[in-house]
Protein backbone atom coordinates (compact mmCIF):
# COMPACT_ATOMS: atom_id res chain seq x y z
CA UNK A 1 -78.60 -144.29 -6.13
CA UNK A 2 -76.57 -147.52 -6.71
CA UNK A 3 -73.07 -147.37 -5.18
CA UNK A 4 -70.33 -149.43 -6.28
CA UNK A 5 -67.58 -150.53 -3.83
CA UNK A 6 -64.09 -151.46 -4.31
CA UNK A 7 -61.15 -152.30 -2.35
CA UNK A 8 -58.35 -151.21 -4.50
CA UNK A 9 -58.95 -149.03 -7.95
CA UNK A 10 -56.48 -147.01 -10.19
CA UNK A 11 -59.17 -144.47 -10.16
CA UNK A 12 -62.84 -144.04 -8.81
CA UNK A 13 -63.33 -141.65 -11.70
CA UNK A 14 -61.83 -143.00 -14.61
CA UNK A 15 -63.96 -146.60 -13.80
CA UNK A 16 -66.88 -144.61 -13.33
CA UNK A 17 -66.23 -142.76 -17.22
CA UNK A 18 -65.91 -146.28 -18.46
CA UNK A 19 -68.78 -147.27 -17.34
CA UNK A 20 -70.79 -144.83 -18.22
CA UNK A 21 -69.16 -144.71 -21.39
CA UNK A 22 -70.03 -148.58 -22.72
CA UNK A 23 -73.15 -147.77 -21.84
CA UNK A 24 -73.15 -150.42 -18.61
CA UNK A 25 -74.92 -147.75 -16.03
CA UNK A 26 -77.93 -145.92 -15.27
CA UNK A 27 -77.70 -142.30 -13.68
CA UNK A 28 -76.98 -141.59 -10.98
CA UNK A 29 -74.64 -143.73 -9.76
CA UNK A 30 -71.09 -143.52 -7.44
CA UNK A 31 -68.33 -145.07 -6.90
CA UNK A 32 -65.97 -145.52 -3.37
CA UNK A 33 -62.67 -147.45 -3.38
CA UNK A 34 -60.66 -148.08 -0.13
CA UNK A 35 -57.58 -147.31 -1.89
CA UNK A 36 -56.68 -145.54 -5.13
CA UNK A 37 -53.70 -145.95 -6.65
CA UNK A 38 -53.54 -143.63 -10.22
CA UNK A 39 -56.45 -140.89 -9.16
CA UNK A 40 -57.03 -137.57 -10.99
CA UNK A 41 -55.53 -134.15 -9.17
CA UNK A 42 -55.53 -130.61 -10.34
CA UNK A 43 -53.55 -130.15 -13.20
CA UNK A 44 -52.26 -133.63 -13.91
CA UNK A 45 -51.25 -134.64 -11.09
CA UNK A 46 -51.99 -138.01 -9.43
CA UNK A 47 -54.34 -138.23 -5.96
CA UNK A 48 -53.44 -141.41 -4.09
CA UNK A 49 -53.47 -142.22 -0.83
CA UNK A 50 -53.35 -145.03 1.62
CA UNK A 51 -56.51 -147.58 2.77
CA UNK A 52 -58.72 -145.27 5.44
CA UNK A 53 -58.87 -142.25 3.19
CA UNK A 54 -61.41 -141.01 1.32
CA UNK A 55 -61.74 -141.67 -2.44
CA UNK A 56 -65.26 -141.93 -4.57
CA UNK A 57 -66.65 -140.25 -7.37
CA UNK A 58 -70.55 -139.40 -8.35
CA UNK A 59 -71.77 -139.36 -11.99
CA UNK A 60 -75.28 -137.39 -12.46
CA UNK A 61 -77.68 -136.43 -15.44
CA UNK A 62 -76.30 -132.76 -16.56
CA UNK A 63 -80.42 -132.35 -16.50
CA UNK A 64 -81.04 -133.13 -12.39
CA UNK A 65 -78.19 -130.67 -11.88
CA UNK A 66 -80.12 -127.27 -10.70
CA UNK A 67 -80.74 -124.96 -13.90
CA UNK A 68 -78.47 -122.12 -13.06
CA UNK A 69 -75.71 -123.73 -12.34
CA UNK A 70 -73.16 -122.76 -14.54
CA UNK A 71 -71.30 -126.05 -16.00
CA UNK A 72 -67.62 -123.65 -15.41
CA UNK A 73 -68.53 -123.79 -11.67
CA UNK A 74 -69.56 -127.83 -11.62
CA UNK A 75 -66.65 -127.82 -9.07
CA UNK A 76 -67.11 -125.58 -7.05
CA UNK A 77 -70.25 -126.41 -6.45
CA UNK A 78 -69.78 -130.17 -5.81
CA UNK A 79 -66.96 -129.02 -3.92
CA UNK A 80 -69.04 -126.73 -1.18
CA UNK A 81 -71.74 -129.75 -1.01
CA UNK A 82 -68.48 -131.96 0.19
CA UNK A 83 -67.42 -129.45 2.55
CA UNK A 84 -71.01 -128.93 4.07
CA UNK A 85 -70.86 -132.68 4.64
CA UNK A 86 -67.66 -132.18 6.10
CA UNK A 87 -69.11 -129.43 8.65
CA UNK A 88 -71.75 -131.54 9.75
CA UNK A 89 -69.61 -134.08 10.84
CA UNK A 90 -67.77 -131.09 13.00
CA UNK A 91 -64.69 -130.54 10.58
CA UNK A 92 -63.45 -127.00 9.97
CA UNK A 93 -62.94 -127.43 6.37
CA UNK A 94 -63.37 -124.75 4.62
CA UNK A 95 -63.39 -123.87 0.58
CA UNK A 96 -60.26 -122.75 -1.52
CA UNK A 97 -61.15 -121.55 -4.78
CA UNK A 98 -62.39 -123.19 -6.72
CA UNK A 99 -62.01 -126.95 -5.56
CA UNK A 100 -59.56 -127.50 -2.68
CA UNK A 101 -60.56 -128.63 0.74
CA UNK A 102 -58.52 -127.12 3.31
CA UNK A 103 -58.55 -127.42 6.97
CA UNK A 104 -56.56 -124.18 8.69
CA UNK A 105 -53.35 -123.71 6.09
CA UNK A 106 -53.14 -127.11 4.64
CA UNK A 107 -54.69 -128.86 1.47
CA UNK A 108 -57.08 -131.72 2.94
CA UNK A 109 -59.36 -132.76 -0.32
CA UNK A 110 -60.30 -131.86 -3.83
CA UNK A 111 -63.37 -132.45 -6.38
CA UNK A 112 -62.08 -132.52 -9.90
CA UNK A 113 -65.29 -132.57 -12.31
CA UNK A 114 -65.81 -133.92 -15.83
CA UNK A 115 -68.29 -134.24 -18.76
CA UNK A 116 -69.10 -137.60 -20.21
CA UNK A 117 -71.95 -137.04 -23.13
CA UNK A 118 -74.99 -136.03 -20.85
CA UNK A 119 -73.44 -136.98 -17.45
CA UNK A 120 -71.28 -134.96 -15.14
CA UNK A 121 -69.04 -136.65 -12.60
CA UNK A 122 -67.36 -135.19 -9.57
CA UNK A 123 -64.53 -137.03 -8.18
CA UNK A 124 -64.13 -136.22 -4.57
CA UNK A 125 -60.58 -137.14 -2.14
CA UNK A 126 -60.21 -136.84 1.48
CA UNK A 127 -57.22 -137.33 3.51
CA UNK A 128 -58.99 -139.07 6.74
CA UNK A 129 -56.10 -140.72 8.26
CA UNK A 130 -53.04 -140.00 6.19
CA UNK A 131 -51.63 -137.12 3.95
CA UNK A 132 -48.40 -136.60 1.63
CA UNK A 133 -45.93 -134.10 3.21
CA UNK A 134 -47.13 -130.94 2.89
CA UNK A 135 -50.55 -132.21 2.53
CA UNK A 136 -53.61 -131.81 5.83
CA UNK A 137 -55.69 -134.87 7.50
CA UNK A 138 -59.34 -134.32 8.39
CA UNK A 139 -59.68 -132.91 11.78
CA UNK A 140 -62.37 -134.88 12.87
CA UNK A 141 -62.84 -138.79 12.81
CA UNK A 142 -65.12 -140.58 10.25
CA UNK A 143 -65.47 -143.20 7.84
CA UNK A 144 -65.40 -143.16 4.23
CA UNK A 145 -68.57 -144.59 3.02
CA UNK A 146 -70.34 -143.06 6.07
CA UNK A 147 -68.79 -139.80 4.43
CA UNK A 148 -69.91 -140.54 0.90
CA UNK A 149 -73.64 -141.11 2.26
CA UNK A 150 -73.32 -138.05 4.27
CA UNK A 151 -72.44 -136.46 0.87
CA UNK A 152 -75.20 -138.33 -1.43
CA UNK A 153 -77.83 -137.34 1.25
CA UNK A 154 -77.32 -133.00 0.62
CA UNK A 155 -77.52 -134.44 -3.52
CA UNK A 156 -80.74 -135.77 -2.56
CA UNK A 157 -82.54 -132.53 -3.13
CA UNK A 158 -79.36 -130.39 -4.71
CA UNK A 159 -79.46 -126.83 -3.23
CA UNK A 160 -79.28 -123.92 -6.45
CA UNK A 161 -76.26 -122.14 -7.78
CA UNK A 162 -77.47 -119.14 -6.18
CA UNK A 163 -77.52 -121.16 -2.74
CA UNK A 164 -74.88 -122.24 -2.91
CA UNK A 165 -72.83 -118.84 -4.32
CA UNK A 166 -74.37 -116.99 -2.10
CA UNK A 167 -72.60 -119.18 1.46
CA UNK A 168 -69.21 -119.24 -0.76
CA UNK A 169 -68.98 -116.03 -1.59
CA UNK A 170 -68.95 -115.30 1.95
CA UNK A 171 -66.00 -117.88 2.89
CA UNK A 172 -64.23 -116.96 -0.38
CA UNK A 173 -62.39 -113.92 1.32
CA UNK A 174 -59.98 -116.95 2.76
CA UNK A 175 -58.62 -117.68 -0.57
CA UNK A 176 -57.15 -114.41 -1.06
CA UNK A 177 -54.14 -115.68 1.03
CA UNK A 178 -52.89 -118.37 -2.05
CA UNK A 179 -52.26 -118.25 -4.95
CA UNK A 180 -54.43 -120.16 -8.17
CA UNK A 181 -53.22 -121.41 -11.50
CA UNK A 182 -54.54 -120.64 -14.87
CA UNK A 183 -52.68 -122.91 -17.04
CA UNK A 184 -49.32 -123.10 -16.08
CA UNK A 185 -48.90 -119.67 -14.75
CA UNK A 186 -49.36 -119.07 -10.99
CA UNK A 187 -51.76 -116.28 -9.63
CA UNK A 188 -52.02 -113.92 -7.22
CA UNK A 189 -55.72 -113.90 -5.66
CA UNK A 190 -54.85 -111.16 -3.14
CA UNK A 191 -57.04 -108.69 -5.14
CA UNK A 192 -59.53 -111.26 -6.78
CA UNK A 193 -63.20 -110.66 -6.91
CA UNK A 194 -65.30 -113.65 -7.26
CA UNK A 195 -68.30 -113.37 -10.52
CA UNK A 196 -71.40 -114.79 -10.03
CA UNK A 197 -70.27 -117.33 -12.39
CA UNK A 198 -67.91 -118.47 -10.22
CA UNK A 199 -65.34 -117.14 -12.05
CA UNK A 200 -62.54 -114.79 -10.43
CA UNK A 201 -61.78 -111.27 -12.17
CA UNK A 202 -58.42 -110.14 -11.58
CA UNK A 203 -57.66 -106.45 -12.56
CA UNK A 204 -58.86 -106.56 -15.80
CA UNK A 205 -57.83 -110.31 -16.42
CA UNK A 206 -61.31 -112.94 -15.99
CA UNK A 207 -59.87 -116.93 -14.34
CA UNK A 208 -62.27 -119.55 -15.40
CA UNK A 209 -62.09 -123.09 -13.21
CA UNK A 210 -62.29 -125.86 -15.96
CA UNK A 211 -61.70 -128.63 -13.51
């Protein structure tokens, strides 16, 4: 896989749409940048952060993506792959539905996921070595693109839906502490029950990730 690398970029995953977009790249491809300054959060907000942490985004064929992978759970999964890479390096991070990296009680990371035309692209942050307030660091010591290979390396041969659902599903009873958003309104997952889509059913009320 060819990997692009950048000292400063507004965004790893908006350059990596472009680029796919005018046609300029084969798949697969990623992108790291040592700092980014306009990134893509959850619900339009902005991930930045400063030089150390982690910021890099993956674009694959929709096709190499295992067949039963629902696309509404493209973040989830991409998500669990970052925080099995995390694991192996001896963090604690663990999975908040349905694409926040947490370490104990804070907000560490996040994968927000896109379709371009045939490609899907996860973009993937880390706080390594410096986090808003409010925010976690990574509770173990590493370096970005050793991260990022660390990461490529479980894409290499890309573990099933069913895999993958099947280790969440177990870690997922830690998310019924927070709260999750569906639009603009707030909710409760105290009572949530995760569908092998990866979406959550609440009462009688279904919450579908589209990030």
């Amino acid at each position: 896989m060819k990997i692009y690398s950048f000292e400063v970029l507004p965004s790893t995953q908006k350059w990596i749409i472009e680029k796919i977009s005018s046609a300029q790249e084969e798949l697969p491809c990623a992108v790291i940048a040592q700092m980014q300054t306009d990134g893509i959060g959850s619900r339009e907000n902005r991930w930045i952060g400063k030089k150390g942490n982690f910021f890099a985004s993956v674009a694959m064929k929709e096709a190499s993506l295992p067949s039963d992978l629902p696309l509404s759970a493209a973040s989830i999964y991409f998500a669990y792959l970052m925080k099995k890479s995390l694991n192996e390096i001896g963090s604690e991070a663990w999975l908040k539905w349905p694409n926040d990296l947490y370490v104990k009680e804070r907000k560490t990371g996040g994968c927000i996921t896109s379709k371009k035309g045939s490609a899907i692209i996860a973009g993937i942050g880390v706080n390594i070595v410096d986090a808003p307030r409010g925010f976690g660091v990574l509770d173990v010591k590493t370096e970005p693109f050793v991260l990022l290979e660390r990461f490529l390396e479980n894409l290499k041969n890309p573990p099933t839906w069913k895999q993958i659902f099947s280790n969440y599903s177990l870690e997922f009873e830690k998310s019924k502490k927070f709260y999750t958003h569906a639009g603009s309104e707030r909710v409760d997952m105290k009572n949530a029950m995760l569908q092998k889509d990866g979406s959550l059913l609440i009462g009688e009320r279904r919450v579908v990730s589209l990030r």
